[in-house]
PDB file of N, CA and C in Angstrom:
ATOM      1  N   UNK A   1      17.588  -5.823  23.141  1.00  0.00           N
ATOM      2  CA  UNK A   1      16.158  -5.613  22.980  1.00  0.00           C
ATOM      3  C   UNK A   1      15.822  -5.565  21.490  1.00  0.00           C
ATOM      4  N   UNK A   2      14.444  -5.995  21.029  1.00  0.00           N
ATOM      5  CA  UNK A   2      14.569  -6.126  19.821  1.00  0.00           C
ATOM      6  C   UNK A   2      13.909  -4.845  19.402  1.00  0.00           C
ATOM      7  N   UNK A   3      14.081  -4.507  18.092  1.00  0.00           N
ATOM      8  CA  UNK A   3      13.643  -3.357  17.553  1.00  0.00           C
ATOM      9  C   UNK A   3      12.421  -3.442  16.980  1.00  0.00           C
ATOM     10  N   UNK A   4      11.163  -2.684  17.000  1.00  0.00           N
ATOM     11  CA  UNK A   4       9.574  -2.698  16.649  1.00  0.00           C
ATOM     12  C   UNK A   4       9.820  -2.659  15.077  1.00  0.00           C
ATOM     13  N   UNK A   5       9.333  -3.239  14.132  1.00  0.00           N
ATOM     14  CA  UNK A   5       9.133  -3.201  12.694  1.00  0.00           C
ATOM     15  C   UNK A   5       7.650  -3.185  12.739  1.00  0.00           C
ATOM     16  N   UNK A   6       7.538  -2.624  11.476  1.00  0.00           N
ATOM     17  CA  UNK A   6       5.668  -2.886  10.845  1.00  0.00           C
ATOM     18  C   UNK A   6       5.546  -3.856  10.841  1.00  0.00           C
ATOM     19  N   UNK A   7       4.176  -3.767  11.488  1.00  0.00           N
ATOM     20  CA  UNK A   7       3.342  -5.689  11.321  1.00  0.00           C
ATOM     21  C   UNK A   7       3.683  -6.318  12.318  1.00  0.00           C
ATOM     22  N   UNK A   8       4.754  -6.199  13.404  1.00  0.00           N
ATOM     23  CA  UNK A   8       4.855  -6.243  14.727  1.00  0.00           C
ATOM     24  C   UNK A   8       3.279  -6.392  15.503  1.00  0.00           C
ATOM     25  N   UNK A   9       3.457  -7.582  16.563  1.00  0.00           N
ATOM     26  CA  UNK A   9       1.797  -7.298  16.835  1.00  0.00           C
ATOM     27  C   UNK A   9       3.100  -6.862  18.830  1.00  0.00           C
ATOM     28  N   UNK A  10       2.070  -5.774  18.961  1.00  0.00           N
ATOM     29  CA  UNK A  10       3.022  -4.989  20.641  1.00  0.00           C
ATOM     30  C   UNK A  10       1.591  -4.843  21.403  1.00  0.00           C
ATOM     31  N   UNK A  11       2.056  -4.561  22.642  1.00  0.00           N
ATOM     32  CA  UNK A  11       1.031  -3.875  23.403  1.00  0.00           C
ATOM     33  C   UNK A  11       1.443  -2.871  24.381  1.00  0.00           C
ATOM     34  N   UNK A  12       0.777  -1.958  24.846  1.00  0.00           N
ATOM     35  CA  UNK A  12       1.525  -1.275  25.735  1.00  0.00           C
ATOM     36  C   UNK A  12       2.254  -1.625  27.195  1.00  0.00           C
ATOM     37  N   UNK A  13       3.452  -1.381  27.535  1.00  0.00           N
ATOM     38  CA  UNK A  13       3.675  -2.093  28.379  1.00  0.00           C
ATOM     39  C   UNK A  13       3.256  -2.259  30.048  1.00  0.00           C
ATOM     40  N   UNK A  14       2.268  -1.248  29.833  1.00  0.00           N
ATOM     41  CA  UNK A  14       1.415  -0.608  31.075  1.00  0.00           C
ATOM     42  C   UNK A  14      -0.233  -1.913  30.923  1.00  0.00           C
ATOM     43  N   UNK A  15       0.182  -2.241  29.867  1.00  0.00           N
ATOM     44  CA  UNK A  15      -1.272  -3.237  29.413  1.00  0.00           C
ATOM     45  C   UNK A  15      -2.099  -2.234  28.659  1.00  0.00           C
ATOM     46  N   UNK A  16      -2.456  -3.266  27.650  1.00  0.00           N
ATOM     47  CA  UNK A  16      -3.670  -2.961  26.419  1.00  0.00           C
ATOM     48  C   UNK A  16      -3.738  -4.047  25.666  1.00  0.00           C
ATOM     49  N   UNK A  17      -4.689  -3.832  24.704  1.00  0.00           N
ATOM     50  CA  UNK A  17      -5.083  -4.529  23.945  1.00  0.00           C
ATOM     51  C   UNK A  17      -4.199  -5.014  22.446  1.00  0.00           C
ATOM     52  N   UNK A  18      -3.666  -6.076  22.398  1.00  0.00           N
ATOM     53  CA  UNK A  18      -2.403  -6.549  21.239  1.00  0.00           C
ATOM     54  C   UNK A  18      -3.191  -5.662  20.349  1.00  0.00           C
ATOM     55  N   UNK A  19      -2.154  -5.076  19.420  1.00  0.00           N
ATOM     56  CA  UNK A  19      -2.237  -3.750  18.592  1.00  0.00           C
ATOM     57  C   UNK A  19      -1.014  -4.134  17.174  1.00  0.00           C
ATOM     58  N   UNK A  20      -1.360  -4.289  15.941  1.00  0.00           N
ATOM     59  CA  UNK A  20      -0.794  -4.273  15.122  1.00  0.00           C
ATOM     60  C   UNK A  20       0.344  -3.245  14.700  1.00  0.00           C
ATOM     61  N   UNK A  21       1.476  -2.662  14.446  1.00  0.00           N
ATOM     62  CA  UNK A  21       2.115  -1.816  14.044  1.00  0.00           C
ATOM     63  C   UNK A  21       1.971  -1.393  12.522  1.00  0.00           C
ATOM     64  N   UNK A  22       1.498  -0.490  12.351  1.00  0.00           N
ATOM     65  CA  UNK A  22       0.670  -0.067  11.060  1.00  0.00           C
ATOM     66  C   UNK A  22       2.271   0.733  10.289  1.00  0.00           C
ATOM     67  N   UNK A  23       2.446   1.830  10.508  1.00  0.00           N
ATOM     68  CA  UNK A  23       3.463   2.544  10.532  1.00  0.00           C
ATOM     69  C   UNK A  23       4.358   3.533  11.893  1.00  0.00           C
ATOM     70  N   UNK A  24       5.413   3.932  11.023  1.00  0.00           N
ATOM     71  CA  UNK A  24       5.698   5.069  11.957  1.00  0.00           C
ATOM     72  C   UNK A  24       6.151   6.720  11.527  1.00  0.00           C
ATOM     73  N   UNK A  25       5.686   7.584  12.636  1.00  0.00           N
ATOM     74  CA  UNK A  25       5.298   8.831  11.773  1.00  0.00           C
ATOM     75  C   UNK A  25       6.499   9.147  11.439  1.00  0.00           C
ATOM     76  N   UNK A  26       6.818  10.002   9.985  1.00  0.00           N
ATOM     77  CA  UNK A  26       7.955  10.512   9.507  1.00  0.00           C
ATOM     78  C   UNK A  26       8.578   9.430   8.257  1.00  0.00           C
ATOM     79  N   UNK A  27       8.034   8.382   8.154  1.00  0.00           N
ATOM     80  CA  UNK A  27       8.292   7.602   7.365  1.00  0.00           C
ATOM     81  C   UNK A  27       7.546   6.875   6.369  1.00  0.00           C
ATOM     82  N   UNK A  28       7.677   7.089   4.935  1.00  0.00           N
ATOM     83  CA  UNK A  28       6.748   6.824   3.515  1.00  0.00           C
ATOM     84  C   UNK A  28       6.220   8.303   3.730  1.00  0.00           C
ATOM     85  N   UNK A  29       6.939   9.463   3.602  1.00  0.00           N
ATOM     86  CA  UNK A  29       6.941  10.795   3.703  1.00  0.00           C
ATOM     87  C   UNK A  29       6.854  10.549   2.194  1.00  0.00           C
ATOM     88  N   UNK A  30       6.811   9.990   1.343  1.00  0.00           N
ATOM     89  CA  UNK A  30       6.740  10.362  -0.236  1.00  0.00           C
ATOM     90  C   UNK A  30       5.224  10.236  -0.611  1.00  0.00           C
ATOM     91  N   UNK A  31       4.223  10.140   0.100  1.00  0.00           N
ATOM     92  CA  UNK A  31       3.321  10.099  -0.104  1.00  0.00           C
ATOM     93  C   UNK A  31       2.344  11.590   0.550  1.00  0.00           C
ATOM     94  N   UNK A  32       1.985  12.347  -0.589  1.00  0.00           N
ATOM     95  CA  UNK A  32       1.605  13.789   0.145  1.00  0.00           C
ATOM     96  C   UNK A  32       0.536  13.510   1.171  1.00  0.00           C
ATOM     97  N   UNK A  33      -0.619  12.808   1.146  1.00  0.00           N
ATOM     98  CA  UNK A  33      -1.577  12.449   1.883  1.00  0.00           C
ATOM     99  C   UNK A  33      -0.821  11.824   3.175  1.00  0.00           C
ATOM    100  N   UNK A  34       0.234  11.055   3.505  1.00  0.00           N
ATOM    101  CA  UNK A  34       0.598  10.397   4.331  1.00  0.00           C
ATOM    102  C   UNK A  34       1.310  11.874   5.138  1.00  0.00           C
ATOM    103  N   UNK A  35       2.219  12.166   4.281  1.00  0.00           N
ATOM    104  CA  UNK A  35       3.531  13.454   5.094  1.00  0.00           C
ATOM    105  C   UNK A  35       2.242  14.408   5.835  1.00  0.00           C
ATOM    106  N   UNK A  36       0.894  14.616   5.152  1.00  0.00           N
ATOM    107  CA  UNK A  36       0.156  15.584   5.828  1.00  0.00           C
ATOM    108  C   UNK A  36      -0.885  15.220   6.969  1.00  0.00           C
ATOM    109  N   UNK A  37      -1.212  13.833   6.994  1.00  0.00           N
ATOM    110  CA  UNK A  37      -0.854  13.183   8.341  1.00  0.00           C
ATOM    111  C   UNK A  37      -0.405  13.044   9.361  1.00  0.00           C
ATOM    112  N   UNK A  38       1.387  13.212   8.918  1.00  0.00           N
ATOM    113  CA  UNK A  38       2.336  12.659   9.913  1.00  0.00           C
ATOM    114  C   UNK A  38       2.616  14.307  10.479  1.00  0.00           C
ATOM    115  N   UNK A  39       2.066  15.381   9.734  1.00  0.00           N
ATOM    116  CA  UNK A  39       2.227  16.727  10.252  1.00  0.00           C
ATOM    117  C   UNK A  39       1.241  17.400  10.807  1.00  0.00           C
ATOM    118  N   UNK A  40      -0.230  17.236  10.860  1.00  0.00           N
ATOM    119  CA  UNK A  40      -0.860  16.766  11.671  1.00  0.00           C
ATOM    120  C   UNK A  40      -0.755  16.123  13.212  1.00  0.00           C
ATOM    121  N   UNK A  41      -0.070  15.123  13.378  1.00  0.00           N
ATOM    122  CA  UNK A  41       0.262  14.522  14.410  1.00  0.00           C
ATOM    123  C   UNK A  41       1.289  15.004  15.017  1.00  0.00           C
ATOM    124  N   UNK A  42       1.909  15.593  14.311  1.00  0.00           N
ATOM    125  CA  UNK A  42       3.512  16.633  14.814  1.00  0.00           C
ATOM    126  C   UNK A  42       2.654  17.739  15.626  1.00  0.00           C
ATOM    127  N   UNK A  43       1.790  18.222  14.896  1.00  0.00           N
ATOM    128  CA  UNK A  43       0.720  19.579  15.535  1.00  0.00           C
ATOM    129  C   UNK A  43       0.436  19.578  16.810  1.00  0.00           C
ATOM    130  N   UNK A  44      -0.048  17.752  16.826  1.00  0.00           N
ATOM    131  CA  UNK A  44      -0.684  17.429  18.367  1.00  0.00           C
ATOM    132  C   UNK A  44       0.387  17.131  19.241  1.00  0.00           C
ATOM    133  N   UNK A  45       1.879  16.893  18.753  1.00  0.00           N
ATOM    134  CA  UNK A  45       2.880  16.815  19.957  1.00  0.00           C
ATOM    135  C   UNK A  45       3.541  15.540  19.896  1.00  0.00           C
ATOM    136  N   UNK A  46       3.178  14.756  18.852  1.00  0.00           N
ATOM    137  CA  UNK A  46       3.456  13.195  18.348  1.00  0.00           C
ATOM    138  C   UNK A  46       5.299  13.533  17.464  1.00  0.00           C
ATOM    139  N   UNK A  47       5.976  12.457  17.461  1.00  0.00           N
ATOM    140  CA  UNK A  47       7.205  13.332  17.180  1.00  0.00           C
ATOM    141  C   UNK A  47       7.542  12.167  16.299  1.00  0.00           C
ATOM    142  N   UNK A  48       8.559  12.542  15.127  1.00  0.00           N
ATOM    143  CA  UNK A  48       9.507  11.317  14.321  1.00  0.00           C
ATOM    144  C   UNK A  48       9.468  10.125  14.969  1.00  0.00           C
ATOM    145  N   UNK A  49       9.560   8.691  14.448  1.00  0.00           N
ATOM    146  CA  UNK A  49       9.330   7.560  14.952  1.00  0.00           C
ATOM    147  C   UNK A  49       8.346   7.048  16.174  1.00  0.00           C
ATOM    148  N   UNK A  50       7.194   7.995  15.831  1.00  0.00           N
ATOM    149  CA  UNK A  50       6.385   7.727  16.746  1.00  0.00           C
ATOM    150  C   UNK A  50       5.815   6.657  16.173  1.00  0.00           C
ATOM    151  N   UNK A  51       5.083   5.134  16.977  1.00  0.00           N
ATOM    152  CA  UNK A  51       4.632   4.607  15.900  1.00  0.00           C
ATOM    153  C   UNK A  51       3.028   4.929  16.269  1.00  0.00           C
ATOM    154  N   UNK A  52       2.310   4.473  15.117  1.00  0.00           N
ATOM    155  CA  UNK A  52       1.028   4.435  14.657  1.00  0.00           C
ATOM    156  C   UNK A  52       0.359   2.862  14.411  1.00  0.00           C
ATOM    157  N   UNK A  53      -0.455   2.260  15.678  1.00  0.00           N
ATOM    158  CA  UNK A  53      -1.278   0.722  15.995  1.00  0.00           C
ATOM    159  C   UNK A  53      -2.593   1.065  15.169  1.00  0.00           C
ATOM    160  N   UNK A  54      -2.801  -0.228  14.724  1.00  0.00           N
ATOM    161  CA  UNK A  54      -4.123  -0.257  14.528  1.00  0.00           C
ATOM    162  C   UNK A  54      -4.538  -1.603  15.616  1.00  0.00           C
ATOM    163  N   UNK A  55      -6.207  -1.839  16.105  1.00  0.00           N
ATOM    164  CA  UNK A  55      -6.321  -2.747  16.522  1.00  0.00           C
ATOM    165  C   UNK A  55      -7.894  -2.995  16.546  1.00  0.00           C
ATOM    166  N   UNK A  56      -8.192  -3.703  16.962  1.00  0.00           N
ATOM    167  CA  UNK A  56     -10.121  -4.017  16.785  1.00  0.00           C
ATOM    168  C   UNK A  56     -10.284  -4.154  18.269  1.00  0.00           C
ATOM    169  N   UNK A  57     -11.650  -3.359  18.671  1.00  0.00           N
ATOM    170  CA  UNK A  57     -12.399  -2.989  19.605  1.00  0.00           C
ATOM    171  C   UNK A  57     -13.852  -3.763  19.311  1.00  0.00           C
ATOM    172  N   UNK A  58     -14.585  -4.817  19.575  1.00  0.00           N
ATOM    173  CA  UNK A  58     -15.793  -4.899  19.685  1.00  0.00           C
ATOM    174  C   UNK A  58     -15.819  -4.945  17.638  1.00  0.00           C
ATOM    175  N   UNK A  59     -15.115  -5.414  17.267  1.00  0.00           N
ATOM    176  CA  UNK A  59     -15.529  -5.282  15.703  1.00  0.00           C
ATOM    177  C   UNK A  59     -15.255  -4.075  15.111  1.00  0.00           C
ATOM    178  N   UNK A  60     -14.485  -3.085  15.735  1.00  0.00           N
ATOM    179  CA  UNK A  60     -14.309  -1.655  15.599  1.00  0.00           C
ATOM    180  C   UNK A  60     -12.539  -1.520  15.512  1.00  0.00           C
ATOM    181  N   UNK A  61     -12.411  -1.043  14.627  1.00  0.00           N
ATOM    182  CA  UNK A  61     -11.008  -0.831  14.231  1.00  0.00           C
ATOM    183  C   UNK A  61     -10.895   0.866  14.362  1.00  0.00           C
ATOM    184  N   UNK A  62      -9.628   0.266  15.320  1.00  0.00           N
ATOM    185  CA  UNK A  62      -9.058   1.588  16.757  1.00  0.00           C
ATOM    186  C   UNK A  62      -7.644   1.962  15.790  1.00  0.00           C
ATOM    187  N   UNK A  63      -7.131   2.649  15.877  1.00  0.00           N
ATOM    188  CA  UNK A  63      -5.620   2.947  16.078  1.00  0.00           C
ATOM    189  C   UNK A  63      -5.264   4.370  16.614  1.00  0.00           C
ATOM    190  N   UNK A  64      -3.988   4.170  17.509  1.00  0.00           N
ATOM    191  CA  UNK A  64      -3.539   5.297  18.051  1.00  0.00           C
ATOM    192  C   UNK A  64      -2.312   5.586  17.685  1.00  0.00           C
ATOM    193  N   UNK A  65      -1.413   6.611  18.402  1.00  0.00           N
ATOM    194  CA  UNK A  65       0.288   6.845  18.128  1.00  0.00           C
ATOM    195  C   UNK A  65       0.457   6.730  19.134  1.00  0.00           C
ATOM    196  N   UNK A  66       1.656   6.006  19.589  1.00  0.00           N
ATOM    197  CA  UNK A  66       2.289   5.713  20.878  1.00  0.00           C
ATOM    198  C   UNK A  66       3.875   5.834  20.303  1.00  0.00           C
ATOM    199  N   UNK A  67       5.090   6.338  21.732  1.00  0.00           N
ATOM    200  CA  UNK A  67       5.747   6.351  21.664  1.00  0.00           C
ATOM    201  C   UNK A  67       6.564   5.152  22.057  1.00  0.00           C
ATOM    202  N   UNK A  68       7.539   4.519  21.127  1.00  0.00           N
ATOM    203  CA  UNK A  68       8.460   3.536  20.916  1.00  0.00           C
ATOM    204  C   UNK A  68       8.556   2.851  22.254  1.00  0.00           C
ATOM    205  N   UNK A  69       8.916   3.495  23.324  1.00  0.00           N
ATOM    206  CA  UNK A  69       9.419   3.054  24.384  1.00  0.00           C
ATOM    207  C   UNK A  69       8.427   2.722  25.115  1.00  0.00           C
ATOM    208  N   UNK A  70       6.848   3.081  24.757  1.00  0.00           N
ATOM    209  CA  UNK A  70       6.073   2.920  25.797  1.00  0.00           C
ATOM    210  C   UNK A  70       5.688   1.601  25.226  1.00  0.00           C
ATOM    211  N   UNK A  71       5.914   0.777  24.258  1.00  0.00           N
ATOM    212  CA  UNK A  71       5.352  -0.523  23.932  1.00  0.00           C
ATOM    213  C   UNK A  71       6.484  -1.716  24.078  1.00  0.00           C
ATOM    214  N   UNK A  72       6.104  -3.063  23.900  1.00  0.00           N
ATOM    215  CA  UNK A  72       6.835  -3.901  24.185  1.00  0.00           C
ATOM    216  C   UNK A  72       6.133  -5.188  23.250  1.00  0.00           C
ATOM    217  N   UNK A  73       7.014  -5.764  22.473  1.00  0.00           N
ATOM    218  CA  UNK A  73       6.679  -6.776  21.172  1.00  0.00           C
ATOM    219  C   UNK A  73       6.031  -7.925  21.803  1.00  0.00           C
ATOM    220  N   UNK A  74       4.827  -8.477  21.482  1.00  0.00           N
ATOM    221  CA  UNK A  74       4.134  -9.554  22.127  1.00  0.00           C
ATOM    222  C   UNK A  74       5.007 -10.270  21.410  1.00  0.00           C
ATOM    223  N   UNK A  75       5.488 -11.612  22.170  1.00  0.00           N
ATOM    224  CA  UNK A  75       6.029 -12.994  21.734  1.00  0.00           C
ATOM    225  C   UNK A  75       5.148 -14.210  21.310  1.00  0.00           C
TER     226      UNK A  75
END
């Protein structure tokens, strides 16, 4: 199986909308604005290598955190 990198375009494998791979949480932790983000999202229950989609809605740019396993790499 192949492994998700940034810039990966995935979708969920339950179906959604193709979703860019922006980052994933716990990683570019050298950035204080980013680490307080990614701890933030730890708060809400989101865990290390969670990743983080961005995607466009109606001209509206969405992104969520989804966990690794719940997505699958569009070909």
């Amino acid at each position: 199986m192949e492994e998700i990198k940034i810039g990966d375009i995935v979708q969920l494998k339950s179906g959604s909308p193709k979703m860019t791979v922006q980052r994933f949480i716990g990683q570019g932790n050298d950035h204080i604005g980013v680490k307080a983000i990614d701890e933030y999202y730890k708060m809400k229950g989101y865990k290390e290598g969670d990743v983080i989609c961005q995607w466009f809605e109606t001209n509206q740019l969405k992104d969520g955190v989804f966990a690794k396993a719940s997505l699958a790499i569009v070909q």
